[in-house]
N, C-alpha and C. Protein backbone atom coordinates (compact mmCIF):
# COMPACT_ATOMS: atom_id res chain seq x y z
N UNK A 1 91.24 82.14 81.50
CA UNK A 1 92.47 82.17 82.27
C UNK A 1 92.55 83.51 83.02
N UNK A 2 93.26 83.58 84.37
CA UNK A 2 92.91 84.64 84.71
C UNK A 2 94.33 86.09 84.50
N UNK A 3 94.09 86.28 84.76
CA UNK A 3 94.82 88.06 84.18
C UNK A 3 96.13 87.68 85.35
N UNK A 4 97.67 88.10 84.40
CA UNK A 4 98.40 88.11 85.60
C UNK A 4 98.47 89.77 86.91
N UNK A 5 99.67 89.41 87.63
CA UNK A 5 99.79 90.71 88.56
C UNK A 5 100.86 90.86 88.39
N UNK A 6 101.37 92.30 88.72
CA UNK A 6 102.51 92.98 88.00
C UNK A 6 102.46 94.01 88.87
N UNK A 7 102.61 94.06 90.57
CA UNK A 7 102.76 95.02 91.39
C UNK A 7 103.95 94.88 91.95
N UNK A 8 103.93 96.27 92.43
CA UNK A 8 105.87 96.12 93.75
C UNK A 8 105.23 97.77 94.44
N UNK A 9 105.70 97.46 95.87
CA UNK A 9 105.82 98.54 96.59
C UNK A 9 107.28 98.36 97.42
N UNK A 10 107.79 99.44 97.21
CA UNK A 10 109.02 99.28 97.71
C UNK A 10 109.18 100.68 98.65
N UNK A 11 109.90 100.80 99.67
CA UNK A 11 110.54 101.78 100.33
C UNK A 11 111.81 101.80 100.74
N UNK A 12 112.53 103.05 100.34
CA UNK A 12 113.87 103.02 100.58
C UNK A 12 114.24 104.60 100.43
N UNK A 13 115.63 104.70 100.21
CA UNK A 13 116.23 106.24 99.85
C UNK A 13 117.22 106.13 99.04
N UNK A 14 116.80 107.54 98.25
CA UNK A 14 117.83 107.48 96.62
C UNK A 14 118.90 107.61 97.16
N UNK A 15 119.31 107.17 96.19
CA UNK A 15 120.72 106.66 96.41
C UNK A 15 121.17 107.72 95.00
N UNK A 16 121.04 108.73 94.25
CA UNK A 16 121.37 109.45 93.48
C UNK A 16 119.96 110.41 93.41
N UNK A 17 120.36 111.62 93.01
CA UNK A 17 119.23 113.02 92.78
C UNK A 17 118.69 112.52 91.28
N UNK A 18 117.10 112.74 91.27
CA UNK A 18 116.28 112.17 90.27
C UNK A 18 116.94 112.73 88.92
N UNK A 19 117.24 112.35 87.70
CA UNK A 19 117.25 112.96 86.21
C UNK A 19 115.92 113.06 85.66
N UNK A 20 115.88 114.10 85.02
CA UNK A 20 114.22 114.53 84.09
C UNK A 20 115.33 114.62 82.53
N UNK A 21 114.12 114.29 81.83
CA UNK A 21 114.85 114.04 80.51
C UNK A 21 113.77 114.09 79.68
N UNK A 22 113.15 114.64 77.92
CA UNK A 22 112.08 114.47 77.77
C UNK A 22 112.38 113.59 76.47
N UNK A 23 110.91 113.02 76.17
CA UNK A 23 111.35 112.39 74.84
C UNK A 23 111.23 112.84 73.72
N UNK A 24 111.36 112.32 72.87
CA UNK A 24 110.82 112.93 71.01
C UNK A 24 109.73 113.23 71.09
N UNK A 25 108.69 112.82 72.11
CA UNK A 25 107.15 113.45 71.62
C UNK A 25 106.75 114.21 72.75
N UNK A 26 107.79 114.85 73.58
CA UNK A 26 107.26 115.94 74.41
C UNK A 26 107.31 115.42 75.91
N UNK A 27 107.03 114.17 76.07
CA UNK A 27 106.47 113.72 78.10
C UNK A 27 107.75 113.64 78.46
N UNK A 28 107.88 114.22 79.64
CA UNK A 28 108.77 114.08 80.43
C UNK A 28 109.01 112.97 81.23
N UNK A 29 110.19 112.05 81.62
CA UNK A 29 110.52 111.10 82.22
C UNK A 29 111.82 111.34 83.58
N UNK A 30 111.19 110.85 84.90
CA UNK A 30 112.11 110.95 85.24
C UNK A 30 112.86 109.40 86.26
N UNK A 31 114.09 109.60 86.04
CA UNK A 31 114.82 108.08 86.62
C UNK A 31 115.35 108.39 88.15
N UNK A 32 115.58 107.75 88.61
CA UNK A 32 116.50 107.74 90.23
C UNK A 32 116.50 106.17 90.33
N UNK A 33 117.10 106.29 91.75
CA UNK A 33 117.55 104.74 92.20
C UNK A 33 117.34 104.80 93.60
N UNK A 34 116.94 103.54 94.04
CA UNK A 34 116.17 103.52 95.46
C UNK A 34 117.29 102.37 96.35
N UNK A 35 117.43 102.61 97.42
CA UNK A 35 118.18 101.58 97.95
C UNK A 35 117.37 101.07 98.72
N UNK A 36 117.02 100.20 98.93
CA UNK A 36 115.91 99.00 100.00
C UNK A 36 116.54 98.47 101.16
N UNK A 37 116.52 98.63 102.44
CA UNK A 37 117.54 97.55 103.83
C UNK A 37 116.57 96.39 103.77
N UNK A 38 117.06 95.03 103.50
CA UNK A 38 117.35 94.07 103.82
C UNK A 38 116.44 93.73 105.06
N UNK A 39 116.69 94.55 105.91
CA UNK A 39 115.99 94.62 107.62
C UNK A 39 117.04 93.17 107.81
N UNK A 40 117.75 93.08 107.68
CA UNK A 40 118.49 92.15 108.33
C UNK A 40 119.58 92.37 109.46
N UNK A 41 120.56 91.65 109.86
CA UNK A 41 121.41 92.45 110.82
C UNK A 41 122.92 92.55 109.79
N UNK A 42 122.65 92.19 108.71
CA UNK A 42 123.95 92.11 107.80
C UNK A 42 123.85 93.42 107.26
N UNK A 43 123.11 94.78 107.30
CA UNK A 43 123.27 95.94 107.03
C UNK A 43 123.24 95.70 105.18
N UNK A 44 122.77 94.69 104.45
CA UNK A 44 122.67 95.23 103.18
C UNK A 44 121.66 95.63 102.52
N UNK A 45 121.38 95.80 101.18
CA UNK A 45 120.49 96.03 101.03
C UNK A 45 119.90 95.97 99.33
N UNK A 46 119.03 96.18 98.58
CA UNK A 46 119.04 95.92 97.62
C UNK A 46 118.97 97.20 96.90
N UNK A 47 119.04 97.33 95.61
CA UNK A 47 119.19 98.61 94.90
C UNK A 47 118.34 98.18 93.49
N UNK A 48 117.46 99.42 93.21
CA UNK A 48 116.41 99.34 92.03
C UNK A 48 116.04 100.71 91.17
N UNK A 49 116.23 100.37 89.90
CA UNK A 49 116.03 101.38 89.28
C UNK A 49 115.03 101.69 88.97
N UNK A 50 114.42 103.19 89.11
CA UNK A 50 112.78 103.43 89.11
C UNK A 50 112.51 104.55 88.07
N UNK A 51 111.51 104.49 87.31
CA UNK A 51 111.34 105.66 86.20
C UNK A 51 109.84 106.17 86.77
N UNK A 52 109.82 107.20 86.66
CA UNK A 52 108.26 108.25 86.73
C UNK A 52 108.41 108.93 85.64
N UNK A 53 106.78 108.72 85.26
CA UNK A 53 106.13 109.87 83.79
C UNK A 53 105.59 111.11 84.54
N UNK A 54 106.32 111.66 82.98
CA UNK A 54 105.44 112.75 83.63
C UNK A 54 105.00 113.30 85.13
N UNK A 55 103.74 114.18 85.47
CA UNK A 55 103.45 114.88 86.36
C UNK A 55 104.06 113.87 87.90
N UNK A 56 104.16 112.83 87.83
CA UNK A 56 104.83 112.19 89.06
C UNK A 56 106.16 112.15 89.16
N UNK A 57 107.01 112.30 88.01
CA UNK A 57 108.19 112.49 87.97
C UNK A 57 109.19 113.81 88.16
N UNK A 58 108.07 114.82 87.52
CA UNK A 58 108.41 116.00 87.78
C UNK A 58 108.29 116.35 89.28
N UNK A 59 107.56 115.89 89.87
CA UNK A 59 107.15 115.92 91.77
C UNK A 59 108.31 115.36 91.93
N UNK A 60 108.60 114.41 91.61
CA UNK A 60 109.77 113.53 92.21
C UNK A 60 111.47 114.42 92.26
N UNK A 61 111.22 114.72 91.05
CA UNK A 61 112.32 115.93 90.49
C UNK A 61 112.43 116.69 91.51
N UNK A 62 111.58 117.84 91.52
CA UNK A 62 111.86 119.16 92.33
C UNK A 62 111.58 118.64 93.82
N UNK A 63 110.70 117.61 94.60
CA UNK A 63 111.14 117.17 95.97
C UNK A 63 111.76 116.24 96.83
N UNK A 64 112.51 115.73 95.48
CA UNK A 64 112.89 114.56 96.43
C UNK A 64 115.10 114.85 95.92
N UNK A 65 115.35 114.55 96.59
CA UNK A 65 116.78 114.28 96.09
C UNK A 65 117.73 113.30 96.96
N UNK A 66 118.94 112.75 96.75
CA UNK A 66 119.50 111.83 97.37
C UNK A 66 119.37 111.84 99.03
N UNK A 67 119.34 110.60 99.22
CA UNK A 67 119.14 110.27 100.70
C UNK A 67 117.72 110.33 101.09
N UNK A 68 117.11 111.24 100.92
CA UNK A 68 115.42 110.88 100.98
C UNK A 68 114.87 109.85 100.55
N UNK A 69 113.52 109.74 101.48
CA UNK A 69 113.04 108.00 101.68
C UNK A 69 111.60 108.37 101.06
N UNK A 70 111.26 107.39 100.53
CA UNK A 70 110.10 107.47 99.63
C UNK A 70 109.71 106.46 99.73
N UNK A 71 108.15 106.03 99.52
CA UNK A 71 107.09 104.93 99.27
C UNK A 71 107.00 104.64 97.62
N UNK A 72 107.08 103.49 96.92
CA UNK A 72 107.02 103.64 95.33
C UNK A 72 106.29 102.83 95.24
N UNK A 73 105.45 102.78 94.62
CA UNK A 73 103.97 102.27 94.31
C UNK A 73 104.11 102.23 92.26
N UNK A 74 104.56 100.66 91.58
CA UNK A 74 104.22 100.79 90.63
C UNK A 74 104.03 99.41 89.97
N UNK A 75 105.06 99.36 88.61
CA UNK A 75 105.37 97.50 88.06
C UNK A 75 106.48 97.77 87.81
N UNK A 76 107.04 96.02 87.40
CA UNK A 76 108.18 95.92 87.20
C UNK A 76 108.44 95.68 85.36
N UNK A 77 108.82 95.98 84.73
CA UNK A 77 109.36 96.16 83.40
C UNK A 77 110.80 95.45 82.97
N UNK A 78 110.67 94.50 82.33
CA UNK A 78 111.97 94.05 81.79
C UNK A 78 112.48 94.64 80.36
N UNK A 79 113.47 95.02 80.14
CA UNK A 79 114.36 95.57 78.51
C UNK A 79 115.47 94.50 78.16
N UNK A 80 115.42 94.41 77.09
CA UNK A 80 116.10 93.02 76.84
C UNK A 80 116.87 94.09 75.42
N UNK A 81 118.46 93.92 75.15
CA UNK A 81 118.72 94.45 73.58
C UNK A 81 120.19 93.57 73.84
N UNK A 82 120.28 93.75 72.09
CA UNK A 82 121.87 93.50 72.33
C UNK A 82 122.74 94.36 72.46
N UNK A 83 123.94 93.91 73.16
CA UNK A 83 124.76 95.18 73.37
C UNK A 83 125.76 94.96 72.07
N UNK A 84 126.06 96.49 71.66
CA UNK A 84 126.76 96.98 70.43
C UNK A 84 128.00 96.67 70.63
N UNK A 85 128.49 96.37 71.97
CA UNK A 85 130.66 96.54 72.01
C UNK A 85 130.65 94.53 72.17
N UNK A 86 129.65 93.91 72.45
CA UNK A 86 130.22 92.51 72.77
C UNK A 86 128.70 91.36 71.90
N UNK A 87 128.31 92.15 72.15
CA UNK A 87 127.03 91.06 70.68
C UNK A 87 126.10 90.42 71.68
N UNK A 88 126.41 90.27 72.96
CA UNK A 88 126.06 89.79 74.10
C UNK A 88 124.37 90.29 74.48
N UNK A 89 123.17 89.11 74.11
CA UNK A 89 122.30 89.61 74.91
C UNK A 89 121.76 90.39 76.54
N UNK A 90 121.65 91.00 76.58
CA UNK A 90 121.16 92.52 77.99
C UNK A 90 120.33 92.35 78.04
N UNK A 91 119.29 92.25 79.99
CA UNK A 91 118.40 92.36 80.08
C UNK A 91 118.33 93.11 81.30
N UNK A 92 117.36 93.67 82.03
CA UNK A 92 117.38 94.72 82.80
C UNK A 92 115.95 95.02 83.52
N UNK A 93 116.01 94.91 84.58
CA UNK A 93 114.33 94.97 85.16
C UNK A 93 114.76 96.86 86.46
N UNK A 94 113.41 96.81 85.74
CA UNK A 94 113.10 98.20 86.72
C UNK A 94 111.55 98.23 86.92
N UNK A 95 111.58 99.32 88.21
CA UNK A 95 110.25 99.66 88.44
C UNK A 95 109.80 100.78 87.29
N UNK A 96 108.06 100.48 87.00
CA UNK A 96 107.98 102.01 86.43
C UNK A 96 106.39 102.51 87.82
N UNK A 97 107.08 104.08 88.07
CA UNK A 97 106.27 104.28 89.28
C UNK A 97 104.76 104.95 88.61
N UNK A 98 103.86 104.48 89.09
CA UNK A 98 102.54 105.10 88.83
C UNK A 98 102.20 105.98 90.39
N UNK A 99 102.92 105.49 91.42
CA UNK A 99 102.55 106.42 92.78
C UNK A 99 103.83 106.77 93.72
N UNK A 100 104.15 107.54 93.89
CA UNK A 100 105.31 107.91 94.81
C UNK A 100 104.78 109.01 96.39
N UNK A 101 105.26 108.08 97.11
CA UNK A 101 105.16 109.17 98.32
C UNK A 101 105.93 109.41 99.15
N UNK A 102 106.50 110.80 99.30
CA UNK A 102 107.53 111.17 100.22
C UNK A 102 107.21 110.91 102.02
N UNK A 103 108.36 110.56 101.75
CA UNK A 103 108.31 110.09 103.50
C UNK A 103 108.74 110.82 104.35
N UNK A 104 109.99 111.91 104.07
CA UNK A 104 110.61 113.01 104.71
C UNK A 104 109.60 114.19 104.56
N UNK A 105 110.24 115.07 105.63
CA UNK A 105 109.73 116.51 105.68
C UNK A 105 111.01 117.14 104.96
N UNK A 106 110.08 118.44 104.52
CA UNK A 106 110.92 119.24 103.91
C UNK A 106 112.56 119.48 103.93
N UNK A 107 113.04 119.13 104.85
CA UNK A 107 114.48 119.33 105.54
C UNK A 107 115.12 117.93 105.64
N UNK A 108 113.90 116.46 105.32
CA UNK A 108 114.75 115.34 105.70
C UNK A 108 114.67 115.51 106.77
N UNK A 109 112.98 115.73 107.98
CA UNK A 109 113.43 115.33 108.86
C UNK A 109 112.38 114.01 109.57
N UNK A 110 111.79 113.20 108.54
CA UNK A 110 110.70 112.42 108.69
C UNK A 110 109.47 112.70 109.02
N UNK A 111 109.16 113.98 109.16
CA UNK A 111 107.93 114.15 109.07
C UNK A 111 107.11 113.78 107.96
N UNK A 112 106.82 113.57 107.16
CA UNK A 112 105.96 112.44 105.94
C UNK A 112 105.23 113.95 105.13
N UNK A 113 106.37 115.09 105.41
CA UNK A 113 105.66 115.84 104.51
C UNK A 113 105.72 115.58 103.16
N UNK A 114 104.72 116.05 102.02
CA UNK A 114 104.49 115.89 100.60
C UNK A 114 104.79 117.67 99.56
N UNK A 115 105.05 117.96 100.56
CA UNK A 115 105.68 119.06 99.56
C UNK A 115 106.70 119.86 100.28
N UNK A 116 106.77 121.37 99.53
CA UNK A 116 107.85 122.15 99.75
C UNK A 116 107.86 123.02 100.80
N UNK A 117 106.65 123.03 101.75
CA UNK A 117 106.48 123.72 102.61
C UNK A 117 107.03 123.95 103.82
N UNK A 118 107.91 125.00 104.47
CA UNK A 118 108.83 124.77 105.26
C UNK A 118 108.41 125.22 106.31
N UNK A 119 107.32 125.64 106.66
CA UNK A 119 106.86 126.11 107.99
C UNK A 119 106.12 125.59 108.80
N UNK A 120 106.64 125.69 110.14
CA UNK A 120 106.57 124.90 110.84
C UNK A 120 105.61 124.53 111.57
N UNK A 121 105.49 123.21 112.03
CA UNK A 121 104.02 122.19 112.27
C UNK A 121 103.30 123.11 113.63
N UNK A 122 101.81 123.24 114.04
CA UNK A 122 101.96 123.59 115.21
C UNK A 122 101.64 122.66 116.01
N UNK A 123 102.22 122.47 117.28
CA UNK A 123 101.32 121.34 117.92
C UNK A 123 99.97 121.44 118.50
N UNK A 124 99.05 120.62 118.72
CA UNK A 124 97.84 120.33 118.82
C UNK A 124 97.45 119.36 120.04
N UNK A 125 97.29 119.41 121.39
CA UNK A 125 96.68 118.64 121.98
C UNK A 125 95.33 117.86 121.77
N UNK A 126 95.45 116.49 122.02
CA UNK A 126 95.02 115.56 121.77
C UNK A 126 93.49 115.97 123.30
N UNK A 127 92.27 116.52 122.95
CA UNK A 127 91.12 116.85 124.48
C UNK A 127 90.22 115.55 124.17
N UNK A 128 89.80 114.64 125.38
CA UNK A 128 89.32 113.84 125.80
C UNK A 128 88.04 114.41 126.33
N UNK A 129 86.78 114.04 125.42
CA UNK A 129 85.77 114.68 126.42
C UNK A 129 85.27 114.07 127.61
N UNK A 130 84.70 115.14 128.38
CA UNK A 130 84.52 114.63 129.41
C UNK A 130 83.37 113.93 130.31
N UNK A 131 82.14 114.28 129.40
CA UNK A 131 81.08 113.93 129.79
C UNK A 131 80.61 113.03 128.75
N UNK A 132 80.42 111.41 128.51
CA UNK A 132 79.99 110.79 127.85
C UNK A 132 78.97 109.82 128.69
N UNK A 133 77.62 109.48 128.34
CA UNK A 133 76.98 108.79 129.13
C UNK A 133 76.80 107.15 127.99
N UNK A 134 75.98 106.13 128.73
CA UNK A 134 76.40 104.94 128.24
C UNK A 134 75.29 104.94 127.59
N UNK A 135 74.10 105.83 127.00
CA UNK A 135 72.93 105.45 126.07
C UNK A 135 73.20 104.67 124.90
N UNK A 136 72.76 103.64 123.97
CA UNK A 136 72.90 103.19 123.04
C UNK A 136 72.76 104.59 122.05
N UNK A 137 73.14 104.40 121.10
CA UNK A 137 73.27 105.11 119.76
C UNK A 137 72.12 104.78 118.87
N UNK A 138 71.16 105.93 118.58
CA UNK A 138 70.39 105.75 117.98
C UNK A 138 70.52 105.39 116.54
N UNK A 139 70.42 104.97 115.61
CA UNK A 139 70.94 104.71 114.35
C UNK A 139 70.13 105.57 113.30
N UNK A 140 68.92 105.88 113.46
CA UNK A 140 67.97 106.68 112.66
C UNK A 140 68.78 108.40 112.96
N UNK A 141 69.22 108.94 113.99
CA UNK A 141 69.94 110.07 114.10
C UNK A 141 71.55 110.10 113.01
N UNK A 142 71.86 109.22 112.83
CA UNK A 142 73.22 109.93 111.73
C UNK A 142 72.71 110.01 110.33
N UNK A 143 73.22 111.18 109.85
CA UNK A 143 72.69 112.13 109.05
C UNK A 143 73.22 111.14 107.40
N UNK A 144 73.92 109.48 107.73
CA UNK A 144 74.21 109.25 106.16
C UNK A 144 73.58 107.94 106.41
């Protein structure tokens, strides 16, 4: 039988600043919440709760905070308990992230920077050379 799949990539912006929290045996965990648009013209959108371990969570921690847009790359996890005030079975699906990537620049200003670095981009013209002739390409000349 073959193996199931258990992926989600989602993009959106927190909708709350990440919590770090550690457990009884030391790893650090951290939670936030992602809001997703719909892309519809009804302006809604969906909302998902996301946990990062460790060293990805702590990234997440110190660069990302509400309103910033992120790429989340992980699975989805269901928790099922009873609740203590009504006896009532609870169940609850979240992402857990194995990859996160910031989509803002440092300031929130979409530049797709990945860290804390605040100085500024330089620009770079795009040079077109100018002399290209139409010989075929030898294939024995590239060096891999």
């Amino acid at each position: 039988m073959a193996r199931g799949i258990n992926q989600v990539i989602l993009m959106g912006r927190l909708t709350r600043d990440p919590e770090v929290r550690t457990t009884g045996s030391g790893k650090s965990v951290t939670s936030f919440s992602l809001a997703v648009d719909r892309g519809g013209q009804d302006d809604q959108a969906d909302f998902f709760d996301v946990t990062a371990w460790e060293k990805t969570g702590e990234l997440v921690a110190q660069y990302l905070s509400k309103g910033r847009r992120c790429l989340v790359q992980g699975r989805l996890r269901q928790d099922s308990w009873d609740d203590k005030d009504t006896g009532k079975k609870r169940t609850r699906v979240e992402v857990v992230a194995f990859d996160v990537t910031f989509l803002d620049g440092p300031n929130g200003d979409g530049g797709g920077s990945q860290g804390g670095s605040s100085a500024p981009r330089q620009q770079t013209k795009d040079v077109a050379p100018e002399n290209i002739d139409d010989k075929p390409i030898d294939l024995s000349e590239i060096p891999f």
